[in-house]
N, C-alpha and C. Protein backbone atom coordinates (compact mmCIF):
# COMPACT_ATOMS: atom_id res chain seq x y z
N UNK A 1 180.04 -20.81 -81.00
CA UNK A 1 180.72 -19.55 -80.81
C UNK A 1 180.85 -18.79 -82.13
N UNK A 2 180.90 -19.27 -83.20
CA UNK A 2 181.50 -18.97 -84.61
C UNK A 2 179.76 -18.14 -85.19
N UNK A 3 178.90 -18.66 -84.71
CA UNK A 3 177.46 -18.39 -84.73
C UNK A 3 177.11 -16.78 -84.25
N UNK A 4 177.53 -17.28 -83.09
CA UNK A 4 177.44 -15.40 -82.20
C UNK A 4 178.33 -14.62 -82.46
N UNK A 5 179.36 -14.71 -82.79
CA UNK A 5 180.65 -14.37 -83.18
C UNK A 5 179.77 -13.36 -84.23
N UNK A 6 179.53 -14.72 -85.85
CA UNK A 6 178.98 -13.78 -86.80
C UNK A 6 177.92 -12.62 -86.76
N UNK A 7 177.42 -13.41 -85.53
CA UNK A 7 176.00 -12.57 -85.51
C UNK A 7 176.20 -10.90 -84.70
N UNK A 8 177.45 -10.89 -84.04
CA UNK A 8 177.83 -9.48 -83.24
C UNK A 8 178.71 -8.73 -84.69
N UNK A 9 179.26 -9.83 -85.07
CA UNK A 9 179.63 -8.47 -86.35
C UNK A 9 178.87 -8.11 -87.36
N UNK A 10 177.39 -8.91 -87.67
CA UNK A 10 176.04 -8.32 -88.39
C UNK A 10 175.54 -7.53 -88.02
N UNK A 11 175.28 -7.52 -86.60
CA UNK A 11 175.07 -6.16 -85.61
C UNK A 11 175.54 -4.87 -86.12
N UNK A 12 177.17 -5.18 -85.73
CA UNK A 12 177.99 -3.92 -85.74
C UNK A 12 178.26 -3.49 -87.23
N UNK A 13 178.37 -4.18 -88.23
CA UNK A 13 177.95 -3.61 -89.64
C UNK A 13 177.17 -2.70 -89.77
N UNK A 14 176.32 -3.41 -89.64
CA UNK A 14 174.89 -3.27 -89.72
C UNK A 14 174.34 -1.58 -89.39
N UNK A 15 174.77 -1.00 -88.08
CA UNK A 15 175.17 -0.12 -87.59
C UNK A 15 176.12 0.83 -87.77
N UNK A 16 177.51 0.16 -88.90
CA UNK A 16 178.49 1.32 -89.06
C UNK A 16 179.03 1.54 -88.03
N UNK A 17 179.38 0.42 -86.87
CA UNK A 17 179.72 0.68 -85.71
C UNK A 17 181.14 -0.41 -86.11
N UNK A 18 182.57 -0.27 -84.97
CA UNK A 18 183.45 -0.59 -84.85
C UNK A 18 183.60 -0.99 -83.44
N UNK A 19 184.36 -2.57 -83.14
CA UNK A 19 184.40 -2.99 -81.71
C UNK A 19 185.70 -2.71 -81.37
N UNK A 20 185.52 -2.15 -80.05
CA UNK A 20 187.17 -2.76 -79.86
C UNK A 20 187.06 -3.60 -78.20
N UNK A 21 187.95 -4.20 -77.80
CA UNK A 21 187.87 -5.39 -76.52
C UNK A 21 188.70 -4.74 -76.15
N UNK A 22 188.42 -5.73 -74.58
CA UNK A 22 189.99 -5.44 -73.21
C UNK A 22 189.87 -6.33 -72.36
N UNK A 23 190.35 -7.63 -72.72
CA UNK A 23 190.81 -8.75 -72.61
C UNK A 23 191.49 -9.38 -71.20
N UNK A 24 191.23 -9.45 -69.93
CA UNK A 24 192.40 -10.15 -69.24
C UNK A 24 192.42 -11.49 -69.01
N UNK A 25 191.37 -12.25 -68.07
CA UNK A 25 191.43 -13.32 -68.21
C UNK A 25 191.23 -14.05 -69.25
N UNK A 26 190.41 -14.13 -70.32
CA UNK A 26 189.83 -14.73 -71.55
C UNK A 26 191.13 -14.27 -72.86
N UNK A 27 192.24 -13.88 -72.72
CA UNK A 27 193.22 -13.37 -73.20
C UNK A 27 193.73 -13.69 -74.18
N UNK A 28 192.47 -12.77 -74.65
CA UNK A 28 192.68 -12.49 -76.24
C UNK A 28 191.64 -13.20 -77.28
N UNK A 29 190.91 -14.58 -76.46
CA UNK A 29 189.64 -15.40 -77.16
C UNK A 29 188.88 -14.69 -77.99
N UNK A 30 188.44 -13.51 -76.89
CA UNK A 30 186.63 -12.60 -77.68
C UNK A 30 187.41 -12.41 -78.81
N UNK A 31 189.18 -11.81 -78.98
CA UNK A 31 189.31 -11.13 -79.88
C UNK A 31 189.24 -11.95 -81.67
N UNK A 32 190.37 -13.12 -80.91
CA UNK A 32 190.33 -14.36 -81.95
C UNK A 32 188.72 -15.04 -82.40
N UNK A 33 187.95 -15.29 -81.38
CA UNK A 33 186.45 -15.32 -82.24
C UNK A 33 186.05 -14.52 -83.53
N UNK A 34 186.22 -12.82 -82.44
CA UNK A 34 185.61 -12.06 -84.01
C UNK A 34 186.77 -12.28 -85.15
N UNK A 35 187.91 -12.15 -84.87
CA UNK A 35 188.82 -12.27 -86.22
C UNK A 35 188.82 -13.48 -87.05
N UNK A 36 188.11 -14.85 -86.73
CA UNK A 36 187.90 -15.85 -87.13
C UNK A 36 186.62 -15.67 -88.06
N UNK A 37 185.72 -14.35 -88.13
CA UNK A 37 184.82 -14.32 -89.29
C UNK A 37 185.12 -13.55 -90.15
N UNK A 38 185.30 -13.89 -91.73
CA UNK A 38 185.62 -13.31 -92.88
C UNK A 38 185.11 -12.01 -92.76
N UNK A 39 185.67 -11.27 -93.14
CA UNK A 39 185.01 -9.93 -93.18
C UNK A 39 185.04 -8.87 -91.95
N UNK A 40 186.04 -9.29 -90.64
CA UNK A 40 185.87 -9.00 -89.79
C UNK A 40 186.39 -7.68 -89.30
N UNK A 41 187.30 -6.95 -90.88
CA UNK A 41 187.83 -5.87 -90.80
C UNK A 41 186.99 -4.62 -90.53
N UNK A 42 185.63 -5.22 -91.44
CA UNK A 42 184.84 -4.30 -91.50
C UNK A 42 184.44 -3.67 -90.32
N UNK A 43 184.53 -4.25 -89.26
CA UNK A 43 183.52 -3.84 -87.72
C UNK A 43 184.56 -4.10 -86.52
N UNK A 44 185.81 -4.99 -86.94
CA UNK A 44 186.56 -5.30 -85.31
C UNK A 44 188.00 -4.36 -85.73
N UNK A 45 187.67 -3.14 -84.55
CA UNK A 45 189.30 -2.38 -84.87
C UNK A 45 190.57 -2.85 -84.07
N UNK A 46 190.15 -3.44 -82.98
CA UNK A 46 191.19 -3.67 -82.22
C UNK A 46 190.82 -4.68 -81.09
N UNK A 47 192.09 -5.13 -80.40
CA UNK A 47 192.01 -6.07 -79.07
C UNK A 47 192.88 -6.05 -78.29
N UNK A 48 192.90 -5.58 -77.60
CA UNK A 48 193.95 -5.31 -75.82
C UNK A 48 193.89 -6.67 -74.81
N UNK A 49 195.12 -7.19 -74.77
CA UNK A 49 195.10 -7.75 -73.42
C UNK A 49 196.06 -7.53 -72.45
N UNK A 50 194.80 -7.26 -71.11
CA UNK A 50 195.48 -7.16 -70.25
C UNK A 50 195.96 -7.30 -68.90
N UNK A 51 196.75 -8.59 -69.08
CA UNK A 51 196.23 -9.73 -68.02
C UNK A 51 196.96 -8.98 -66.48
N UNK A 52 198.29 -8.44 -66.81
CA UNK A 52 198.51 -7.67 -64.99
C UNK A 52 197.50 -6.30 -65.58
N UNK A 53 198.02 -5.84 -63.79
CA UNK A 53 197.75 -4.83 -63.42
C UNK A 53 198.68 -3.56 -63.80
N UNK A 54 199.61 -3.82 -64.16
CA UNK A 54 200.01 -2.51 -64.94
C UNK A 54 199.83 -2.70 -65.92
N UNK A 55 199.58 -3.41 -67.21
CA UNK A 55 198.85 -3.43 -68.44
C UNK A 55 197.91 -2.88 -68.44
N UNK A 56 196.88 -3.27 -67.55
CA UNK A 56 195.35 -2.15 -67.27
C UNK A 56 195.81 -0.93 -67.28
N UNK A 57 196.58 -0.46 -66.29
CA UNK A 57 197.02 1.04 -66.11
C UNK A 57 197.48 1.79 -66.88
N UNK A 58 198.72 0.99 -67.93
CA UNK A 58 199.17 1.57 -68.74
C UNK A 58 198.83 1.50 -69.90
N UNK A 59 198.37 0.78 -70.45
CA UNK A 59 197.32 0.58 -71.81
C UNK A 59 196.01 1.31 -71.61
N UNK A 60 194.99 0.96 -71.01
CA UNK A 60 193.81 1.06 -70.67
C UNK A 60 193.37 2.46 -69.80
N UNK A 61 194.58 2.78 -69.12
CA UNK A 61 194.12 3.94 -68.17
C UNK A 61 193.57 3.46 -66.51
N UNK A 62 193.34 2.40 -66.49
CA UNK A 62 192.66 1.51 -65.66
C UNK A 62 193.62 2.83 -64.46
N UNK A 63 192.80 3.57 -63.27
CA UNK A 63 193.39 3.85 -61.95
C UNK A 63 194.06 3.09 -61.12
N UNK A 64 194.80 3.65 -60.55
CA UNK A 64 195.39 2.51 -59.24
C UNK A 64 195.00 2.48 -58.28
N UNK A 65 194.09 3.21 -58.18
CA UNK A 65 193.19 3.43 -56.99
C UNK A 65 192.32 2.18 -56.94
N UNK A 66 191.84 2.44 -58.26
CA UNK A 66 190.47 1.74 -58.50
C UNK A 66 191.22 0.06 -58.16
N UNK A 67 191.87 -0.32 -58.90
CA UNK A 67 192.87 -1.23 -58.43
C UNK A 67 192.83 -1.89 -57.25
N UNK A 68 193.07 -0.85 -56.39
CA UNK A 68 193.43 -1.01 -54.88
C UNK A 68 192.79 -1.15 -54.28
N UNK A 69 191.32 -0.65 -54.32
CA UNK A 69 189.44 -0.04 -53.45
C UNK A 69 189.24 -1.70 -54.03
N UNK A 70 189.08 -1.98 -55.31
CA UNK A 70 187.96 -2.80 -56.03
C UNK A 70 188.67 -4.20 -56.15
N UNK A 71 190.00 -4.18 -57.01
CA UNK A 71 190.50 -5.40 -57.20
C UNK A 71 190.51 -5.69 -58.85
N UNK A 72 191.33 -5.88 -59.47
CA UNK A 72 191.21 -6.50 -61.16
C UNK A 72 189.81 -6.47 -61.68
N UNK A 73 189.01 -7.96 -60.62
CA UNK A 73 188.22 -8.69 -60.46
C UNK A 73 187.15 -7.33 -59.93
N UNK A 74 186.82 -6.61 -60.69
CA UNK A 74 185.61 -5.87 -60.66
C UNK A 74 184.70 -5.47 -61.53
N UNK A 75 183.46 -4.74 -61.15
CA UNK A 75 182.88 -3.98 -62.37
C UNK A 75 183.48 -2.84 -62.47
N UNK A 76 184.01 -2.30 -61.52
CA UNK A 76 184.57 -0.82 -61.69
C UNK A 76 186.16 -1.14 -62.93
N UNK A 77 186.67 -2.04 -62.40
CA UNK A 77 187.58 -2.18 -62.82
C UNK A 77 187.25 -2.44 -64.55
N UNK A 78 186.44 -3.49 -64.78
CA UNK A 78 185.75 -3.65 -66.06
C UNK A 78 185.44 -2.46 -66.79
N UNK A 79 184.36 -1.70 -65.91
CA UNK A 79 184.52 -0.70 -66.87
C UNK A 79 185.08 0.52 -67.17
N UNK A 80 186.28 0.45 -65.61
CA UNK A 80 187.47 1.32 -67.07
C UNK A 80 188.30 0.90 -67.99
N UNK A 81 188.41 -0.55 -67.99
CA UNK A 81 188.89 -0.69 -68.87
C UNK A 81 188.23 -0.51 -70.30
N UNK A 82 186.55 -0.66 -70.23
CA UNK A 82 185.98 -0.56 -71.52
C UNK A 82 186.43 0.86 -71.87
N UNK A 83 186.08 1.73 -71.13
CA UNK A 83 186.33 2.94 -71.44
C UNK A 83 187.40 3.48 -72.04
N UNK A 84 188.44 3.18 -71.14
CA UNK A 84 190.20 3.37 -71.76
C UNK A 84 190.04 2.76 -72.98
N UNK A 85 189.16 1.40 -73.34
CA UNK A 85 189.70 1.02 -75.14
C UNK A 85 188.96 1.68 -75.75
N UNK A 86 188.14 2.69 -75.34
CA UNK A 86 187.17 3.08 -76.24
C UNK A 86 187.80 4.76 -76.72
N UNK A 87 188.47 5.13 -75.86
CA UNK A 87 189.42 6.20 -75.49
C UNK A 87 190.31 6.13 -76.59
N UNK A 88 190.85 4.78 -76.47
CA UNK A 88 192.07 4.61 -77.30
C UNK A 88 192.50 4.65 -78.66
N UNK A 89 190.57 3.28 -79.14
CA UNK A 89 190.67 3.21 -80.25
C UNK A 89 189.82 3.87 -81.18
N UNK A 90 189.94 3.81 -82.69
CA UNK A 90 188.57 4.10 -83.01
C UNK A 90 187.43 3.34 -83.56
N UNK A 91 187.06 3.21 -82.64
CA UNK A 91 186.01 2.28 -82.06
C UNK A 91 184.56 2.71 -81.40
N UNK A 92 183.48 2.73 -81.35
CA UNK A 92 182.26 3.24 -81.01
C UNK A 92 181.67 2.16 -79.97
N UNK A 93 182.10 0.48 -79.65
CA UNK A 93 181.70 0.03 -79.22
C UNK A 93 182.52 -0.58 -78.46
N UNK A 94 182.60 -1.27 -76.76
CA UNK A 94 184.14 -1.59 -76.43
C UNK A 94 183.15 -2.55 -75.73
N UNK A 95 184.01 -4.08 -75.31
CA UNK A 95 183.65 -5.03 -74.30
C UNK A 95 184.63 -5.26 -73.34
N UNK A 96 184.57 -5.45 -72.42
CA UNK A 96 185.56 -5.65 -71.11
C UNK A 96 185.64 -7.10 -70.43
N UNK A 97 186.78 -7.79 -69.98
CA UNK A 97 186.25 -8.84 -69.25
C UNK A 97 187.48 -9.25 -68.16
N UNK A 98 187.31 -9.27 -66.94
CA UNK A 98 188.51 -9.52 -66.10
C UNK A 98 188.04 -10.41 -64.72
N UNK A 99 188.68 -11.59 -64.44
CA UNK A 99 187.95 -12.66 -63.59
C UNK A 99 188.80 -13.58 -63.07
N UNK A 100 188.65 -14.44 -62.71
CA UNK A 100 189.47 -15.26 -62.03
C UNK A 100 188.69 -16.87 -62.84
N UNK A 101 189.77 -17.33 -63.67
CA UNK A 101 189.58 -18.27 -64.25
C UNK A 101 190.14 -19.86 -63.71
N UNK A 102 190.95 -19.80 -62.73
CA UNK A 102 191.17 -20.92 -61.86
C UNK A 102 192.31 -21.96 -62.51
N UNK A 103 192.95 -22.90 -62.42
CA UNK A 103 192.33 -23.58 -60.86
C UNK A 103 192.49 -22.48 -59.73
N UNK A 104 193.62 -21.97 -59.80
CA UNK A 104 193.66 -21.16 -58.47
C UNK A 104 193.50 -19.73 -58.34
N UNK A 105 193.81 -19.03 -58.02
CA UNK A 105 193.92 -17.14 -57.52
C UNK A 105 192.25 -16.90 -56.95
N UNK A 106 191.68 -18.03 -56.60
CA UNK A 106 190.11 -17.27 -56.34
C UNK A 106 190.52 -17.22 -54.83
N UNK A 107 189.76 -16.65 -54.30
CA UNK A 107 189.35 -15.99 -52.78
C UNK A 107 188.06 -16.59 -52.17
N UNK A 108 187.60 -15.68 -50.95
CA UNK A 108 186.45 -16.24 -50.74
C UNK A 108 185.26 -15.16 -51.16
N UNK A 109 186.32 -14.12 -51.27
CA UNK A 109 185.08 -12.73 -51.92
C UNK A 109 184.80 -13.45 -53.47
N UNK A 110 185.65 -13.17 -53.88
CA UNK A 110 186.06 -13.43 -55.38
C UNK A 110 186.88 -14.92 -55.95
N UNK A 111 185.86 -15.95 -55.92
CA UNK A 111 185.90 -17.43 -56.30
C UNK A 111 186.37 -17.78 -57.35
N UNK A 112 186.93 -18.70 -57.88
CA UNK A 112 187.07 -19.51 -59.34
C UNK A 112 186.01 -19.30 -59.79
N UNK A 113 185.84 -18.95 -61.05
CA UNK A 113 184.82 -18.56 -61.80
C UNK A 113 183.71 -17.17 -62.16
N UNK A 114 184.62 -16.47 -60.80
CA UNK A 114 183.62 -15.08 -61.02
C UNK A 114 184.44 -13.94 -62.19
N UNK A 115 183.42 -14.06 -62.97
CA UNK A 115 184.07 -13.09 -64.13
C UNK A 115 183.25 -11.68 -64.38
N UNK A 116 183.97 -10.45 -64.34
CA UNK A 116 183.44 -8.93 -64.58
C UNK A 116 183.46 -8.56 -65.91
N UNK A 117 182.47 -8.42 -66.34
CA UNK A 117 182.34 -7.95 -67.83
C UNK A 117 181.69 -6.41 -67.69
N UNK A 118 181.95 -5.16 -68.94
CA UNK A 118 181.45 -3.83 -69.00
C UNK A 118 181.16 -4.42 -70.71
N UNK A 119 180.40 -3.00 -71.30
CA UNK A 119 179.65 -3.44 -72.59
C UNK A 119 179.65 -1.28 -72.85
N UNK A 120 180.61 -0.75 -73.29
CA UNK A 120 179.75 0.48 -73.70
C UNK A 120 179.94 0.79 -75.35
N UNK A 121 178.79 1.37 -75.60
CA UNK A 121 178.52 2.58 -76.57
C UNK A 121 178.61 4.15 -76.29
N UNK A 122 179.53 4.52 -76.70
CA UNK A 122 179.11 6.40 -76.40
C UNK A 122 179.07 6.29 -75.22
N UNK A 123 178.21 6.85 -74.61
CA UNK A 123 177.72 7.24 -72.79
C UNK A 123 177.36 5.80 -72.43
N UNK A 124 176.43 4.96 -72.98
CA UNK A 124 175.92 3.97 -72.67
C UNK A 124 176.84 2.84 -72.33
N UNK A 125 177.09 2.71 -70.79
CA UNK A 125 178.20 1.69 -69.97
C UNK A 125 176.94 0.76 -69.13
N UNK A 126 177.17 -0.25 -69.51
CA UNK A 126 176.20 -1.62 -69.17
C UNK A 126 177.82 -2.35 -68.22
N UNK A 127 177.68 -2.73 -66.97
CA UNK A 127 178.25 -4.00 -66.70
C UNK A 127 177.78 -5.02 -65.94
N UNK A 128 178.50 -5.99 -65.36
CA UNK A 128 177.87 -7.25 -64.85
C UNK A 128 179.18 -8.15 -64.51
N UNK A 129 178.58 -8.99 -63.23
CA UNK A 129 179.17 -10.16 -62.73
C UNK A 129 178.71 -11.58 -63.20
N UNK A 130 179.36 -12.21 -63.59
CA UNK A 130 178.65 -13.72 -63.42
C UNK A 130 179.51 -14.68 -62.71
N UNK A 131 178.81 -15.83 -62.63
CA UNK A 131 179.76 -17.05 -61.42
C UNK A 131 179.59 -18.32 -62.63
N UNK A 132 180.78 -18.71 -63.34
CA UNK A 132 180.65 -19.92 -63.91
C UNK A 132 181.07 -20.74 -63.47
N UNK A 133 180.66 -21.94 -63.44
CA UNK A 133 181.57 -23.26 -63.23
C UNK A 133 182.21 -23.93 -63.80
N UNK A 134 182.60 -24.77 -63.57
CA UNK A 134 184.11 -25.83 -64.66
C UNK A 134 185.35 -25.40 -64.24
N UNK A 135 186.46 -26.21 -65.54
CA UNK A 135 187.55 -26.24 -65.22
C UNK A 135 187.83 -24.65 -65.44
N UNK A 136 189.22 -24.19 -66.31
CA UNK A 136 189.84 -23.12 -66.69
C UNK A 136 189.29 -22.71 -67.80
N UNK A 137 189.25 -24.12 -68.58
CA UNK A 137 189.01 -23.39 -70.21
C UNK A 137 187.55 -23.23 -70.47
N UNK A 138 186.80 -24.20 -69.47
CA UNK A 138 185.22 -24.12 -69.22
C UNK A 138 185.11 -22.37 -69.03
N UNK A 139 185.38 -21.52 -68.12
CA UNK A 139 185.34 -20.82 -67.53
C UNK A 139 185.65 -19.83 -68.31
N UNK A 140 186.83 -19.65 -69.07
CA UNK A 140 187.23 -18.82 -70.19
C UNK A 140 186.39 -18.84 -71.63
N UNK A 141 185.90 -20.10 -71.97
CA UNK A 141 184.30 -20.45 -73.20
C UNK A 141 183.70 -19.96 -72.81
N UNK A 142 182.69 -19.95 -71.52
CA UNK A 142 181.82 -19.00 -70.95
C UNK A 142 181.97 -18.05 -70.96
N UNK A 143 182.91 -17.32 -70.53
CA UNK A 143 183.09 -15.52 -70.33
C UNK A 143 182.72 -15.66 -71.90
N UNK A 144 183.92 -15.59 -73.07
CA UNK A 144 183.98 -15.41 -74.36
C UNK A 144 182.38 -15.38 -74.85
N UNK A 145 181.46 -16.38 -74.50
CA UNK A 145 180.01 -16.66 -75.01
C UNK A 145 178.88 -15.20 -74.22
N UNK A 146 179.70 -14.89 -72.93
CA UNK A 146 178.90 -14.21 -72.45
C UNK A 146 179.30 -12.62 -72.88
N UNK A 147 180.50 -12.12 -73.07
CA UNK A 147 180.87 -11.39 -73.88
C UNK A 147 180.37 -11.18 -75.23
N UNK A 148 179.98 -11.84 -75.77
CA UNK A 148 179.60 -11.94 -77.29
C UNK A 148 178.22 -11.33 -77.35
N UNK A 149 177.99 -11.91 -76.28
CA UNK A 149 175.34 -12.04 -75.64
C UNK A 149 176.10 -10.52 -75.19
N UNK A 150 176.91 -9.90 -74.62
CA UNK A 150 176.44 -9.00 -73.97
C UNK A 150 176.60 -7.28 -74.83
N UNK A 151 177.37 -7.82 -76.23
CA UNK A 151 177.13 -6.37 -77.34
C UNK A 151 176.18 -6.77 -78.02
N UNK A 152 175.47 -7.82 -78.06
CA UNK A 152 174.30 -8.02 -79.08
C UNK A 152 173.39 -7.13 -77.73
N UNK A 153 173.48 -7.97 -76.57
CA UNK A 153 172.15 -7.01 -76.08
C UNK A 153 172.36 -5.25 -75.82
N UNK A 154 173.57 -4.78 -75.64
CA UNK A 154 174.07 -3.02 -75.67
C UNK A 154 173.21 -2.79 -76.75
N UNK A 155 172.90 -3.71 -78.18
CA UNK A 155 172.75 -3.00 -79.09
C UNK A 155 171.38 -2.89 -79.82
């Protein structure tokens, strides 16, 4: 993790670009990864978590609509939240991640392990579902790893 970690803030250097996150299930990990590499002032401005649903809303901007139609546990939902941190901070690059990390709250739509990630730059809004397996913290390593793969590839 400490590997990709470094390697998304060589990126974003690299670029003159600044990250900022929006955190719910994985709460607060992506953020503690990047802050765990020296130098990390240079490129990470900020980290939001926001594990209810009025944290989304009121931090993030997250709709209540959207909320209500989609569920936490969305891409829509994902990527307003990228958006709202990107809104917020100053920041050029934002990652999103909100899922159901288990043992319990999964459904049969929305299982243990399905996690919603968004990825934008500027206009450029990338998101995605994935289905991991394992326990809780299995599930929360994964998102964090897949979060990390998914601003190296935005960029």
């Amino acid at each position: 993790m400490n590997e990709l970690a470094r390697r998304v803030g060589e990126a974003l250097k690299a670029r003159g670009l600044k990250l900022v996150t929006a955190e719910s299930c994985t709460g607060g990990w992506v953020a503690m990864a990047l802050t765990a590499i020296a130098g990390s002032s240079d490129w990470f401005e900020r980290g939001y978590v926001t594990y209810s649903n009025a944290a989304k809303q009121e931090d993030l901007g997250v709709a209540g609509d959207t909320l209500r139609r989609h569920g936490a546990v969305s891409e829509e939902s994902a990527r307003e939240m990228a958006a709202g941190a990107l809104k917020r901070a100053r920041a050029q690059v934002a990652l999103a991640i909100t899922g159901v990390a288990g043992p319990t709250g999964g459904t049969a739509d929305k299982p243990v392990g399905l996690v919603c990630f968004a990825w934008a730059h500027g206009s450029n809004m990338v998101s995605r579902t994935s289905r991991f397996d394992g326990d809780r913290e299995s599930v929360r390593r994964q998102s964090v790893l897949r979060a990390l793969e998914g601003v190296l590839e935005l960029l």
